[in-house]
PDB file of N, CA and C in Angstrom:
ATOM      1  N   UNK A   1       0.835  -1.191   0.000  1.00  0.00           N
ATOM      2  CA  UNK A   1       0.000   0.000   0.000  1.00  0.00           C
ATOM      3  C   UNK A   1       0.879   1.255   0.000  1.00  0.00           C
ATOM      4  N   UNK A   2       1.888   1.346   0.888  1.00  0.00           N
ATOM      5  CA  UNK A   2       2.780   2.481   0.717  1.00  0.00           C
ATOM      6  C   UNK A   2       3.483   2.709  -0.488  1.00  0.00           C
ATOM      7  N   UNK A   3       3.673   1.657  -1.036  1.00  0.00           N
ATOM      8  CA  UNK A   3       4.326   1.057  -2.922  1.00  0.00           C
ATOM      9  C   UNK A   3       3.665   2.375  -3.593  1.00  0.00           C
ATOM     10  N   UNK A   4       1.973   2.281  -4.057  1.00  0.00           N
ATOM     11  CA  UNK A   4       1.377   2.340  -4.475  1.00  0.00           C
ATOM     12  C   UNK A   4       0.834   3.933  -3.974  1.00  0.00           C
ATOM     13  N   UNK A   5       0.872   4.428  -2.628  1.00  0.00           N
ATOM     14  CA  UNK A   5       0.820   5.801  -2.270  1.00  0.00           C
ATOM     15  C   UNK A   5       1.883   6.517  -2.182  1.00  0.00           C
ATOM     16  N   UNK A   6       3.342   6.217  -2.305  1.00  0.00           N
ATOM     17  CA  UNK A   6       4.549   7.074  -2.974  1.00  0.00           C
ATOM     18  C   UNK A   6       4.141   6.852  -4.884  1.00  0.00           C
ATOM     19  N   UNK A   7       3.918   6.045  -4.982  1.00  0.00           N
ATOM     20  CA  UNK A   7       3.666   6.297  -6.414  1.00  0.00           C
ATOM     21  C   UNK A   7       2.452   7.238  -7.101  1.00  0.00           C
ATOM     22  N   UNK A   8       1.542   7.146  -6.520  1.00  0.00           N
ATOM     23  CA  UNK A   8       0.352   8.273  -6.694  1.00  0.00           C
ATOM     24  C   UNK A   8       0.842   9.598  -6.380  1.00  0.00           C
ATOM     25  N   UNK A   9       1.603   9.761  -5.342  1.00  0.00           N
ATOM     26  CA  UNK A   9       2.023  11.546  -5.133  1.00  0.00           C
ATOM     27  C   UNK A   9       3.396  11.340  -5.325  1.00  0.00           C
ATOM     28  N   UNK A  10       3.960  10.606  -6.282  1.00  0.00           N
ATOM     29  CA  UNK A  10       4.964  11.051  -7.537  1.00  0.00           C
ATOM     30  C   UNK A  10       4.108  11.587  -8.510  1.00  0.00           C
ATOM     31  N   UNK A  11       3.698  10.877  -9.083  1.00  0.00           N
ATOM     32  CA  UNK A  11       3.015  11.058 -10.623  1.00  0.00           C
ATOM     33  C   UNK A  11       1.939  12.400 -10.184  1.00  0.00           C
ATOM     34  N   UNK A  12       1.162  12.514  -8.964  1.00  0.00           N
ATOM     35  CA  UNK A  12       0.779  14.331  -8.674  1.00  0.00           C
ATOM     36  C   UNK A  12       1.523  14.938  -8.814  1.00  0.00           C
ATOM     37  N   UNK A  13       2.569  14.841  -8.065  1.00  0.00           N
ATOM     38  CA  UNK A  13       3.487  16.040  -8.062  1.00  0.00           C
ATOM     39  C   UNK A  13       4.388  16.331  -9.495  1.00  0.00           C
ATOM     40  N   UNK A  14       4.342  15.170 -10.317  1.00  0.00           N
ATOM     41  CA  UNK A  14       4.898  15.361 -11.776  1.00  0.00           C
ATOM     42  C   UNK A  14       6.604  15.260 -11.035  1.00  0.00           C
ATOM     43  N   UNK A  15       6.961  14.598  -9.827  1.00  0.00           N
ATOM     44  CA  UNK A  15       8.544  14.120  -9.832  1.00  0.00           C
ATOM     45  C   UNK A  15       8.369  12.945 -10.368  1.00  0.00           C
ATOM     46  N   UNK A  16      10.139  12.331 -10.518  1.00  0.00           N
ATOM     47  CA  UNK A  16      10.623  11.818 -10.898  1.00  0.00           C
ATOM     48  C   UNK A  16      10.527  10.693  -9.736  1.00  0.00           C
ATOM     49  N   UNK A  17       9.794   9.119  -9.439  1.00  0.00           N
ATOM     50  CA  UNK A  17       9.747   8.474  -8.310  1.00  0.00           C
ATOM     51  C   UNK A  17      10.924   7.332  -8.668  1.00  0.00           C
ATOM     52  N   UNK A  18      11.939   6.959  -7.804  1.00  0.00           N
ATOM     53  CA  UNK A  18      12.707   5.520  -8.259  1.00  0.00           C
ATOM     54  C   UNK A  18      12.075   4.557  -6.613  1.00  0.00           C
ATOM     55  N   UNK A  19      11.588   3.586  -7.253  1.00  0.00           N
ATOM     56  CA  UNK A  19      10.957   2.833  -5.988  1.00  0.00           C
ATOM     57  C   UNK A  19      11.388   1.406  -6.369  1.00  0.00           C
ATOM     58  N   UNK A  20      12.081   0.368  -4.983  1.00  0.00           N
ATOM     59  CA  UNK A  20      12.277  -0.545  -5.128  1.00  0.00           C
ATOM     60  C   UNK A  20      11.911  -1.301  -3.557  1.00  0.00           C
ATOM     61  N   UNK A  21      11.514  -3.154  -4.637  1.00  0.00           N
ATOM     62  CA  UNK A  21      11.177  -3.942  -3.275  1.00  0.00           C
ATOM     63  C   UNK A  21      11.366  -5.082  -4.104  1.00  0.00           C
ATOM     64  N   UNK A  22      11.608  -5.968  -3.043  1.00  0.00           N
ATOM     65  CA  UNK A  22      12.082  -7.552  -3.158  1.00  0.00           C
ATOM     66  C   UNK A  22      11.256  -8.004  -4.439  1.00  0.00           C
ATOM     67  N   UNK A  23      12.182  -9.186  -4.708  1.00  0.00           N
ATOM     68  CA  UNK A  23      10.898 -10.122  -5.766  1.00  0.00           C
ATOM     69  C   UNK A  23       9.891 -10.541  -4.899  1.00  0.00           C
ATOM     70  N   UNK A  24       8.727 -10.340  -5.620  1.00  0.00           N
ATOM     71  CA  UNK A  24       7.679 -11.357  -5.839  1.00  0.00           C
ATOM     72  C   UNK A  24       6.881 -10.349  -4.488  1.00  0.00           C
ATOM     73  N   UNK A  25       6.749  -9.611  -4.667  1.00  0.00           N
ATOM     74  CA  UNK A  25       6.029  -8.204  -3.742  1.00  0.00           C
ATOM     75  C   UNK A  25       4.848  -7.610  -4.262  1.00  0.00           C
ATOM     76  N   UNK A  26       5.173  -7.965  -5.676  1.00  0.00           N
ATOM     77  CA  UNK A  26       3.556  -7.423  -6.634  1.00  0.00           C
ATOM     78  C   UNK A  26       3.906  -6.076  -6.503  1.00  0.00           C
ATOM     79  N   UNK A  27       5.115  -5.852  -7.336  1.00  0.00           N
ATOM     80  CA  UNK A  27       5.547  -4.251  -8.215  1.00  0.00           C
ATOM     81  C   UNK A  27       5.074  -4.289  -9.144  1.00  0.00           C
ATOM     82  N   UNK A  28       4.371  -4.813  -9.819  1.00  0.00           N
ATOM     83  CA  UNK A  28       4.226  -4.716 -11.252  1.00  0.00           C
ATOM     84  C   UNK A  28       2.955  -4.465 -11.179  1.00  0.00           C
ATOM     85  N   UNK A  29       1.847  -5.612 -10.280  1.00  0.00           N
ATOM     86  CA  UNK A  29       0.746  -4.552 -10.190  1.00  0.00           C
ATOM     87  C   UNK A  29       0.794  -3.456  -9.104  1.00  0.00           C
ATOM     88  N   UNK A  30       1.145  -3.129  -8.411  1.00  0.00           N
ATOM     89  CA  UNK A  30       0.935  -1.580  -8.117  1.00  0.00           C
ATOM     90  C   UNK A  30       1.572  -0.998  -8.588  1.00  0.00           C
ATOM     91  N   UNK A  31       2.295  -1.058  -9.881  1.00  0.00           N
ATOM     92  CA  UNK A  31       2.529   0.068 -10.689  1.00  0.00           C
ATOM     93  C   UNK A  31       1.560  -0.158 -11.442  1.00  0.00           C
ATOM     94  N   UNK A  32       1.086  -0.469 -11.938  1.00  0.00           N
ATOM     95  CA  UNK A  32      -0.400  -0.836 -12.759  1.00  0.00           C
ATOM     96  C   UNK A  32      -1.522   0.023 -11.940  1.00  0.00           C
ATOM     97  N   UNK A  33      -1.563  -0.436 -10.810  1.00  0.00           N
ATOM     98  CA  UNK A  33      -2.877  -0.424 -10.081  1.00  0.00           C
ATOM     99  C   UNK A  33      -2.565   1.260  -9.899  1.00  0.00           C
ATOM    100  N   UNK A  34      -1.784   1.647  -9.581  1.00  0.00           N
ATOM    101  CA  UNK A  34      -1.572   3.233  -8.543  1.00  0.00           C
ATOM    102  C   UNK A  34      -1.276   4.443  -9.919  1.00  0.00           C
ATOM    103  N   UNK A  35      -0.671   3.769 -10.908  1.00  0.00           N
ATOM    104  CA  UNK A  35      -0.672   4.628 -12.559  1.00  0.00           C
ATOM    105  C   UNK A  35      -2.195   4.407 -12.580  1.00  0.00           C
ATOM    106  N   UNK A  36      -2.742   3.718 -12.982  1.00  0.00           N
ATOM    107  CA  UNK A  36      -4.322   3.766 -13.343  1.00  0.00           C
ATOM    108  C   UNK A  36      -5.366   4.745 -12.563  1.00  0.00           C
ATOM    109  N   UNK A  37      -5.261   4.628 -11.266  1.00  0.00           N
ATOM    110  CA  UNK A  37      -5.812   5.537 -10.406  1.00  0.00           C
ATOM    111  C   UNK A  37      -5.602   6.813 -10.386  1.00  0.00           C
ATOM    112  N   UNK A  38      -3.905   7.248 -10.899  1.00  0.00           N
ATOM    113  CA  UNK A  38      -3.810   8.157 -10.329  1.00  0.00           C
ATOM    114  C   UNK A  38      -4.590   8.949 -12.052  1.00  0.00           C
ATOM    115  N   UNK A  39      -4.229   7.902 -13.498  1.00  0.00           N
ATOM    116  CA  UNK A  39      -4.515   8.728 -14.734  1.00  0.00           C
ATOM    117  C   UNK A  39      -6.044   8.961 -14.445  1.00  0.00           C
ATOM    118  N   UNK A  40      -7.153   8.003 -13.765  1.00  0.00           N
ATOM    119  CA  UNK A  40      -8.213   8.275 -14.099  1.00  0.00           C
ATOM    120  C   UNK A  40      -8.860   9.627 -12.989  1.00  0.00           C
ATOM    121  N   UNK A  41      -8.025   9.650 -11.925  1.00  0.00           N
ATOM    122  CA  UNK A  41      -8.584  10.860 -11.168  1.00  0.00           C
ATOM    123  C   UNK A  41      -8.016  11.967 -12.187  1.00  0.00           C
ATOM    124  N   UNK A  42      -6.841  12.133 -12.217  1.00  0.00           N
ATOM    125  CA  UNK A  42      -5.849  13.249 -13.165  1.00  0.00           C
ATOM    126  C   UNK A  42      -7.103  13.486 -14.147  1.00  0.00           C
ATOM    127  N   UNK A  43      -7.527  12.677 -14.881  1.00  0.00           N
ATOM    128  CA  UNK A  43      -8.249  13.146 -15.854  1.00  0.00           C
ATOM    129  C   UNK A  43      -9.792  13.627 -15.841  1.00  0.00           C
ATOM    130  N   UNK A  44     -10.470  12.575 -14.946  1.00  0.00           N
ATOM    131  CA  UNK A  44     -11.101  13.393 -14.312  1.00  0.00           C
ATOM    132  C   UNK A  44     -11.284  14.626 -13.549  1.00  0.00           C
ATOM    133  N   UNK A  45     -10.462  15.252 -12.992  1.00  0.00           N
ATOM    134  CA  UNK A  45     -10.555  16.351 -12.608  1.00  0.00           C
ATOM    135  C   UNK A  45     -10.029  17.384 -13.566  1.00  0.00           C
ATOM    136  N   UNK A  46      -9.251  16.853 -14.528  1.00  0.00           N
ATOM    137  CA  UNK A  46      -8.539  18.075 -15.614  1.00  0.00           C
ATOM    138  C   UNK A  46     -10.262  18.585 -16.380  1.00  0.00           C
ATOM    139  N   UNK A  47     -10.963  17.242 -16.574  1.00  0.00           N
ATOM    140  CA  UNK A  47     -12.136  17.479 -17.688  1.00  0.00           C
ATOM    141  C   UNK A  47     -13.096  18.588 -17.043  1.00  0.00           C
ATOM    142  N   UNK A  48     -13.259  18.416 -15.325  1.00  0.00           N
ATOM    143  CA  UNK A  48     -13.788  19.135 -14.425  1.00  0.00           C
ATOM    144  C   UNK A  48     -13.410  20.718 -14.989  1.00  0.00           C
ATOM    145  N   UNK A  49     -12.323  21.093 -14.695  1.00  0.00           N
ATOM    146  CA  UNK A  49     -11.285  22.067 -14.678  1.00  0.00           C
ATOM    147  C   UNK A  49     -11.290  22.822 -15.595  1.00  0.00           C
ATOM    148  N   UNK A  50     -11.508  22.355 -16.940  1.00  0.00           N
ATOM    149  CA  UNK A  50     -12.191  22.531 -18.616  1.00  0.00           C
ATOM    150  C   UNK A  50     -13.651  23.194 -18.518  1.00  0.00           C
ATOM    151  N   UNK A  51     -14.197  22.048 -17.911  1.00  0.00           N
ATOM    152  CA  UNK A  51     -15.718  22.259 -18.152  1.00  0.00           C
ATOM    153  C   UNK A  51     -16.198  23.755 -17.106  1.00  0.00           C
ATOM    154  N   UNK A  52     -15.806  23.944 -16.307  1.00  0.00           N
ATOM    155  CA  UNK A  52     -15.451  25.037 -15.529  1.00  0.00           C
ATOM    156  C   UNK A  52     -15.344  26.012 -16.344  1.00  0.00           C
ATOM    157  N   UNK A  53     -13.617  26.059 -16.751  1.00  0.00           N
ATOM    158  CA  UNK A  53     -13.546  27.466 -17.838  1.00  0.00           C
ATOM    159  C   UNK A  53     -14.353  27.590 -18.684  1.00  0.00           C
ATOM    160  N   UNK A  54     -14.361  26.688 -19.445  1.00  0.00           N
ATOM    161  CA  UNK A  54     -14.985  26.955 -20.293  1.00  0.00           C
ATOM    162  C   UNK A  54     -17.005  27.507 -20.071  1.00  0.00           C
ATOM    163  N   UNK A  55     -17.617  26.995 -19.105  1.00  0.00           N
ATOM    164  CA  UNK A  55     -18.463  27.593 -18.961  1.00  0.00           C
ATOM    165  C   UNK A  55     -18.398  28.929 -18.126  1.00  0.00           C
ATOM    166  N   UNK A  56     -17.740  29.283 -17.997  1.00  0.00           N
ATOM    167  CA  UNK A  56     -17.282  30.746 -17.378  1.00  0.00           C
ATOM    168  C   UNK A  56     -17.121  32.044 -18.591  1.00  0.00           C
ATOM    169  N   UNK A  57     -18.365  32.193 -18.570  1.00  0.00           N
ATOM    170  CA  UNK A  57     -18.523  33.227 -19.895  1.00  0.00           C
ATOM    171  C   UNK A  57     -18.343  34.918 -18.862  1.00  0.00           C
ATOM    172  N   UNK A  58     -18.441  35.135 -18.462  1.00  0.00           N
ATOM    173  CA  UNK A  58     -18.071  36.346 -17.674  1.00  0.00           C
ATOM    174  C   UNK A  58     -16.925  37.022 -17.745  1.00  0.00           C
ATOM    175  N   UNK A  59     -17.155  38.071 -18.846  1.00  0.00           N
ATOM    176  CA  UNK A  59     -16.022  39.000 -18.675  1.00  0.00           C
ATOM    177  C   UNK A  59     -15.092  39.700 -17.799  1.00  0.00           C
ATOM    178  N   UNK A  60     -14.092  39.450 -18.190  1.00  0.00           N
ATOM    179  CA  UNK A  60     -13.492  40.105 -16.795  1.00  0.00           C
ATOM    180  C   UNK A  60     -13.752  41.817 -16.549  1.00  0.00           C
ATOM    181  N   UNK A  61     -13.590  42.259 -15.422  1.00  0.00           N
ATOM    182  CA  UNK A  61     -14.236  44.256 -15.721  1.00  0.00           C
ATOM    183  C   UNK A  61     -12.817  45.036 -15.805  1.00  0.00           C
ATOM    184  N   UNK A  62     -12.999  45.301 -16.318  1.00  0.00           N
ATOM    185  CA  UNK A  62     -12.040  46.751 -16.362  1.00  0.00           C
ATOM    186  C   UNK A  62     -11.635  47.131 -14.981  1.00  0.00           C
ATOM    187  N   UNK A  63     -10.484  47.653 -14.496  1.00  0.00           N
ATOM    188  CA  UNK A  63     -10.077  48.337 -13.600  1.00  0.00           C
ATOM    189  C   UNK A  63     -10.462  49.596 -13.851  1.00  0.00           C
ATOM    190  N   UNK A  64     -10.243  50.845 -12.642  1.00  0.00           N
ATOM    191  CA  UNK A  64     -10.302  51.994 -12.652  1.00  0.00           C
ATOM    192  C   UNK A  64      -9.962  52.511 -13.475  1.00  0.00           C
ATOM    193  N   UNK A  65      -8.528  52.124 -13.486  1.00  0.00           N
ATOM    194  CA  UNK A  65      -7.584  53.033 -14.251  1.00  0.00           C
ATOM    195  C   UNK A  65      -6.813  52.291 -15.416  1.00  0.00           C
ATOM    196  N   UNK A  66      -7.723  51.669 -15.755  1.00  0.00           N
ATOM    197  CA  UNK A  66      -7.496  50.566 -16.881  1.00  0.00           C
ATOM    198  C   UNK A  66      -7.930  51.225 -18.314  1.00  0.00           C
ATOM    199  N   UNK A  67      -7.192  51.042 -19.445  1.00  0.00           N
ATOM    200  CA  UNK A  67      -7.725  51.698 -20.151  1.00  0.00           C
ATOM    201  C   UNK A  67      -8.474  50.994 -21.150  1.00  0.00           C
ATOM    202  N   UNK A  68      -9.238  51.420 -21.981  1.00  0.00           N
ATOM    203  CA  UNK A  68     -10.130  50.445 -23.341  1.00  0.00           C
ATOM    204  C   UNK A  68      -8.976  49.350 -23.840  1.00  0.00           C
ATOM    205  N   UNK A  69      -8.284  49.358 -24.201  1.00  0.00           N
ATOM    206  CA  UNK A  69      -7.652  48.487 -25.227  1.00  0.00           C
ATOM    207  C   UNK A  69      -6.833  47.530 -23.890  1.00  0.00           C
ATOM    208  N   UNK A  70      -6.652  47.708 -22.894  1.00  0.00           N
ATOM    209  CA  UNK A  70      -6.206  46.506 -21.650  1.00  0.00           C
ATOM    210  C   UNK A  70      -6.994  45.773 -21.367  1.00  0.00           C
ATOM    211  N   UNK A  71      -8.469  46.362 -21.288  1.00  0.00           N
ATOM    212  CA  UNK A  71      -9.347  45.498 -21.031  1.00  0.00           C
ATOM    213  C   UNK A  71     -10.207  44.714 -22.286  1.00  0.00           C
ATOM    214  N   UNK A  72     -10.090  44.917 -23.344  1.00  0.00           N
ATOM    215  CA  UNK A  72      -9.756  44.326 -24.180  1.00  0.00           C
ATOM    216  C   UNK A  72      -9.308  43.031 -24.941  1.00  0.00           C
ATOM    217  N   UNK A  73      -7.672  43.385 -24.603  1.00  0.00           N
ATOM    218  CA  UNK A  73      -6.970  42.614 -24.356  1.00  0.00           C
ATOM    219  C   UNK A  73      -6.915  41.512 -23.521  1.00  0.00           C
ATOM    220  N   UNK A  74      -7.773  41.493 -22.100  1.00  0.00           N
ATOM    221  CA  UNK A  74      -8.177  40.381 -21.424  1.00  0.00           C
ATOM    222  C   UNK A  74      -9.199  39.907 -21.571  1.00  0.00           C
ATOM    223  N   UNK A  75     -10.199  40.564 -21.959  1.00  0.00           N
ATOM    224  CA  UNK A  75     -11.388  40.104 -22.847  1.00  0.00           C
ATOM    225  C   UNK A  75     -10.934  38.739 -23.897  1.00  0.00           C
ATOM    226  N   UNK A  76     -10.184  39.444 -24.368  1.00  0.00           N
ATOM    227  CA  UNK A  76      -9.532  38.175 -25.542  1.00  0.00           C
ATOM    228  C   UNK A  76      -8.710  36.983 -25.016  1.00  0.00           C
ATOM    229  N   UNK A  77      -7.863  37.557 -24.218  1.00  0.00           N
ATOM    230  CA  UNK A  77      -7.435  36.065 -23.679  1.00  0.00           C
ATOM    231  C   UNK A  77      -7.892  35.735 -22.876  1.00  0.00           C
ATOM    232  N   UNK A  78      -9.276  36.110 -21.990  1.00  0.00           N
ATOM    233  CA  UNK A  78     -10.207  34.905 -21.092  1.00  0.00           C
ATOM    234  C   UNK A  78     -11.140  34.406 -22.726  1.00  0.00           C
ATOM    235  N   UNK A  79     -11.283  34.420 -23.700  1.00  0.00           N
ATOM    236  CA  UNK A  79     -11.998  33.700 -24.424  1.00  0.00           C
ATOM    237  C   UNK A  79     -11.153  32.784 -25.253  1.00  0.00           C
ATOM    238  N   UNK A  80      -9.988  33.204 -25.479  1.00  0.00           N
ATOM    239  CA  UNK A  80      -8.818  32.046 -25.913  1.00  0.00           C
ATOM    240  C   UNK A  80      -8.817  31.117 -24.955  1.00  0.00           C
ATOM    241  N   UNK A  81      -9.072  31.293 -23.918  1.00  0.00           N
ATOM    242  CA  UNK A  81      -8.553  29.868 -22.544  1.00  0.00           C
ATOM    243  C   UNK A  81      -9.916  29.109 -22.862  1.00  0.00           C
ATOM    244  N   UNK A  82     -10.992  30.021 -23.080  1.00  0.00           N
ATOM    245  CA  UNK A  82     -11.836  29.344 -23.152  1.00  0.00           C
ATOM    246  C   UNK A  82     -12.243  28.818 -24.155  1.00  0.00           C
ATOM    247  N   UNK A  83     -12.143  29.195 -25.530  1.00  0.00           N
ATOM    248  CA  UNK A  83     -11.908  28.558 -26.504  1.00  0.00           C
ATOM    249  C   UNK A  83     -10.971  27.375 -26.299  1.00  0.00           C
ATOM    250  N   UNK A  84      -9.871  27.670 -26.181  1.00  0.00           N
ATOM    251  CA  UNK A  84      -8.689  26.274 -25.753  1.00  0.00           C
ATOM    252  C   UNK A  84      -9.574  24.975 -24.915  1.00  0.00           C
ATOM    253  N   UNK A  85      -9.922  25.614 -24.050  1.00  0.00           N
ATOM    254  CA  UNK A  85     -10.748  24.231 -22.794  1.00  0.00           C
ATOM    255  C   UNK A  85     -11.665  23.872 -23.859  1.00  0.00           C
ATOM    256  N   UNK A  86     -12.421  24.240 -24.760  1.00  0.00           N
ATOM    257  CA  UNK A  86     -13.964  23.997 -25.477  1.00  0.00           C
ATOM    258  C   UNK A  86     -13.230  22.285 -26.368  1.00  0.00           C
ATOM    259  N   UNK A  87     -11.664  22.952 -27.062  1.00  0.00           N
ATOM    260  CA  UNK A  87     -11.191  22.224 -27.802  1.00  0.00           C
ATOM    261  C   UNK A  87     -10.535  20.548 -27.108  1.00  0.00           C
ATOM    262  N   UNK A  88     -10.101  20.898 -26.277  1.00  0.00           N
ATOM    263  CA  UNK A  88      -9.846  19.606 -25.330  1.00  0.00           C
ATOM    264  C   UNK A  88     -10.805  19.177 -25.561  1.00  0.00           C
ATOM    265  N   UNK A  89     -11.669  19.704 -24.444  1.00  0.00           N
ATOM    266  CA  UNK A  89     -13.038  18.930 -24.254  1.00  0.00           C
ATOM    267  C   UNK A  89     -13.745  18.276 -25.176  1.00  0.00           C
ATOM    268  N   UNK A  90     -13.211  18.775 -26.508  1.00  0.00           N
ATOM    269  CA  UNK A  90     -14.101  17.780 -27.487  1.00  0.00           C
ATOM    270  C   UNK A  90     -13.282  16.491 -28.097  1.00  0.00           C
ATOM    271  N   UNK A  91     -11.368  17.201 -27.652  1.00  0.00           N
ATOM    272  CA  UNK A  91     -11.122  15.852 -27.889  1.00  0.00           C
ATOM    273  C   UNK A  91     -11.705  14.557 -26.990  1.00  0.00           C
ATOM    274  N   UNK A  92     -11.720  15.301 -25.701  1.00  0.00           N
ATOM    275  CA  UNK A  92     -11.713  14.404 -24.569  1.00  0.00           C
ATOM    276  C   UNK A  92     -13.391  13.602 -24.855  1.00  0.00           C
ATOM    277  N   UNK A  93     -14.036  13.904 -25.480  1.00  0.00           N
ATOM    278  CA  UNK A  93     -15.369  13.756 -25.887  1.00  0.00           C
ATOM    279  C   UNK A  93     -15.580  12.423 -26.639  1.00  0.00           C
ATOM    280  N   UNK A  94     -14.170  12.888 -28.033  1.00  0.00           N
ATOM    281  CA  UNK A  94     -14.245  12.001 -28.739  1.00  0.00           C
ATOM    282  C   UNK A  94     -13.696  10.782 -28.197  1.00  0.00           C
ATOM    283  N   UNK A  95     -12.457  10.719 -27.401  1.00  0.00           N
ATOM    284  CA  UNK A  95     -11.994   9.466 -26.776  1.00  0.00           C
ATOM    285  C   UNK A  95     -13.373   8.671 -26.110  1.00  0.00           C
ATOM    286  N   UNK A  96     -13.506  10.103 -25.353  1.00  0.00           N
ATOM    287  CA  UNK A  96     -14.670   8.944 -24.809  1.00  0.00           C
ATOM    288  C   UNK A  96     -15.738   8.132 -25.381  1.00  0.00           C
ATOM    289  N   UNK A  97     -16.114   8.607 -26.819  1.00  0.00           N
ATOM    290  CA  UNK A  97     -16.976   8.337 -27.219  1.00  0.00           C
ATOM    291  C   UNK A  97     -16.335   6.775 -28.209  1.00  0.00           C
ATOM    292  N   UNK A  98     -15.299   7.422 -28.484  1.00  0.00           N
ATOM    293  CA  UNK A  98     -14.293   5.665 -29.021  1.00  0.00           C
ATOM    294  C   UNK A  98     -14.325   4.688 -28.075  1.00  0.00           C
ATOM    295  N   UNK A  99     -14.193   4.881 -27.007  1.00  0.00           N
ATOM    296  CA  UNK A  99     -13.469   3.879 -25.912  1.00  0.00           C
ATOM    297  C   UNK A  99     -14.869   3.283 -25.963  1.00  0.00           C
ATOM    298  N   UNK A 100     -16.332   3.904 -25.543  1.00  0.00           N
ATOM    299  CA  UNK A 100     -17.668   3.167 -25.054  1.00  0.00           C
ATOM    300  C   UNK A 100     -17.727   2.591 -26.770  1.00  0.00           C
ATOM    301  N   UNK A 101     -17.888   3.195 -28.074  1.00  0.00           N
ATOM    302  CA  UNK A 101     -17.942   2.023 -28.942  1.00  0.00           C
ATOM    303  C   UNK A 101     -17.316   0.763 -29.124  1.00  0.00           C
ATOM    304  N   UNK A 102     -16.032   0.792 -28.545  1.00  0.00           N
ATOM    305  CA  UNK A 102     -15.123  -0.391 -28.511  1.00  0.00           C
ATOM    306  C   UNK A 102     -15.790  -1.457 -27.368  1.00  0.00           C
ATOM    307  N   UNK A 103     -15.965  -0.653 -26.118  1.00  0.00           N
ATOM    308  CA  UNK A 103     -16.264  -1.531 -25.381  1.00  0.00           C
ATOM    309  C   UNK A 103     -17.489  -2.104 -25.537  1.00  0.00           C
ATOM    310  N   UNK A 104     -18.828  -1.497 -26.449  1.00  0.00           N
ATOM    311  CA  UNK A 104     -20.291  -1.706 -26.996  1.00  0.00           C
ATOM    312  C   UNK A 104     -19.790  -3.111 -27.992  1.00  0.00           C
ATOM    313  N   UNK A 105     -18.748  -2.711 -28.639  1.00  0.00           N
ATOM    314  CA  UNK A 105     -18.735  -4.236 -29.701  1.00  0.00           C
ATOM    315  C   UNK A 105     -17.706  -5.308 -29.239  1.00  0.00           C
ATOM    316  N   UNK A 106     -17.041  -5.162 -27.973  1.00  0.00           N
ATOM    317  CA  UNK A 106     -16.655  -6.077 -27.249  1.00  0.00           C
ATOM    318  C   UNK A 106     -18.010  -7.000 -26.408  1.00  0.00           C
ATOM    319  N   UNK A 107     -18.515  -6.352 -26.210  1.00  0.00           N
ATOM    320  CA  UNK A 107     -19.780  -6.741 -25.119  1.00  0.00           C
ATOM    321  C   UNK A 107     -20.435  -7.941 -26.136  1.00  0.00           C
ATOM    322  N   UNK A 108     -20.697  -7.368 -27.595  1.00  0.00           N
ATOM    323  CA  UNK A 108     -21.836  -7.517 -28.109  1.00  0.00           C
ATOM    324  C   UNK A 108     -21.194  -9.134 -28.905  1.00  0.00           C
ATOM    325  N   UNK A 109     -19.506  -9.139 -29.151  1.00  0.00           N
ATOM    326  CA  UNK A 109     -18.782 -10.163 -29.888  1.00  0.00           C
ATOM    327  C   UNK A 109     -18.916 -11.128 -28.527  1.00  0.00           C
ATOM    328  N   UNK A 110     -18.532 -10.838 -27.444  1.00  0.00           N
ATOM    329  CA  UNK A 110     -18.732 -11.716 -26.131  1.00  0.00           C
ATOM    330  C   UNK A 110     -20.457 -12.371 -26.289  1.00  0.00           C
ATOM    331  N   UNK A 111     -21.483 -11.516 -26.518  1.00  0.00           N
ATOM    332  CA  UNK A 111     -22.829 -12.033 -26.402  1.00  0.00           C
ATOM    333  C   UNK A 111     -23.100 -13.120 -27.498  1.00  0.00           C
ATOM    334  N   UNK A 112     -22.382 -12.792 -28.765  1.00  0.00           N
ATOM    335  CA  UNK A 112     -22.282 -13.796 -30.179  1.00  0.00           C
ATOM    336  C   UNK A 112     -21.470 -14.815 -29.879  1.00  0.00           C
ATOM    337  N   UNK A 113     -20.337 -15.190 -29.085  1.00  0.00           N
ATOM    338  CA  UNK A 113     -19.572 -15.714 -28.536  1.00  0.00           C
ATOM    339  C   UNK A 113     -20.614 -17.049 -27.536  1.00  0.00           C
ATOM    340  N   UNK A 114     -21.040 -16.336 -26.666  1.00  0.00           N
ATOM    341  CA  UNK A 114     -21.876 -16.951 -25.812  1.00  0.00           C
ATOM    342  C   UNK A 114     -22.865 -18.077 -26.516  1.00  0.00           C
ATOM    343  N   UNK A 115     -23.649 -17.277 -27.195  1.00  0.00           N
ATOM    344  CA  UNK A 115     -25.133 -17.955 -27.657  1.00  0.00           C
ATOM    345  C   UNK A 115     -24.493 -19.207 -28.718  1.00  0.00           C
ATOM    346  N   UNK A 116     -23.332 -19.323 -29.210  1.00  0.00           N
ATOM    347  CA  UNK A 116     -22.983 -20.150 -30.325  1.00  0.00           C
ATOM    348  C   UNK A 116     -22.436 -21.490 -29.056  1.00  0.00           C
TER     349      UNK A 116
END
């Protein structure tokens, strides 16, 4: 278990982890098991994080002493970020939408599989 929770807050923190233990300890699945967990939270919360900006249509306001063309200027790049997140998100859309067809005609070759 500790294997597997230095390896999850490596791969958070984006260091570099070197981890070692005896043979036959089952390194191989908790590097399996603790990479998997950590990609499907990671990604889950990145899609969160997206879906956020990107529904965040609210301009930012002008300062006092801000002039037309500064505020502007952030006008445009809060809609580039948000444009950017829109574009993920649709990759992230399409994966998802590959992965459930694959797994729809796995299911369905398993059910043809079965009945024969």
């Amino acid at each position: 278990e500790e294997f597997m929770v230095a390896l999850y807050n490596s791969l958070n923190k984006g260091e570099l982890g070197i981890f070692e233990s005896p043979t036959g300890t089952g390194k191989s699945l908790s590097l399996i098991c603790g990479s998997l967990t950590w990609f499907l939270q990671y990604h889950t919360l990145r899609k969160q994080q997206l879906q956020q900006l990107y529904d965040d249509n609210q301009q930012p306001e002008a300062g006092e002493e801000e002039d037309w063309l500064a505020a502007a200027g952030r006008r445009q790049e809060h809609n580039q970020k948000r444009f950017q997140a829109k574009q993920e998100l649709d990759l992230i859309k399409k994966r998802e939408d590959k992965i459930s067809r694959i797994v729809e005609r796995r299911k369905k070759m398993r059910m043809d599989v079965e009945e024969n």
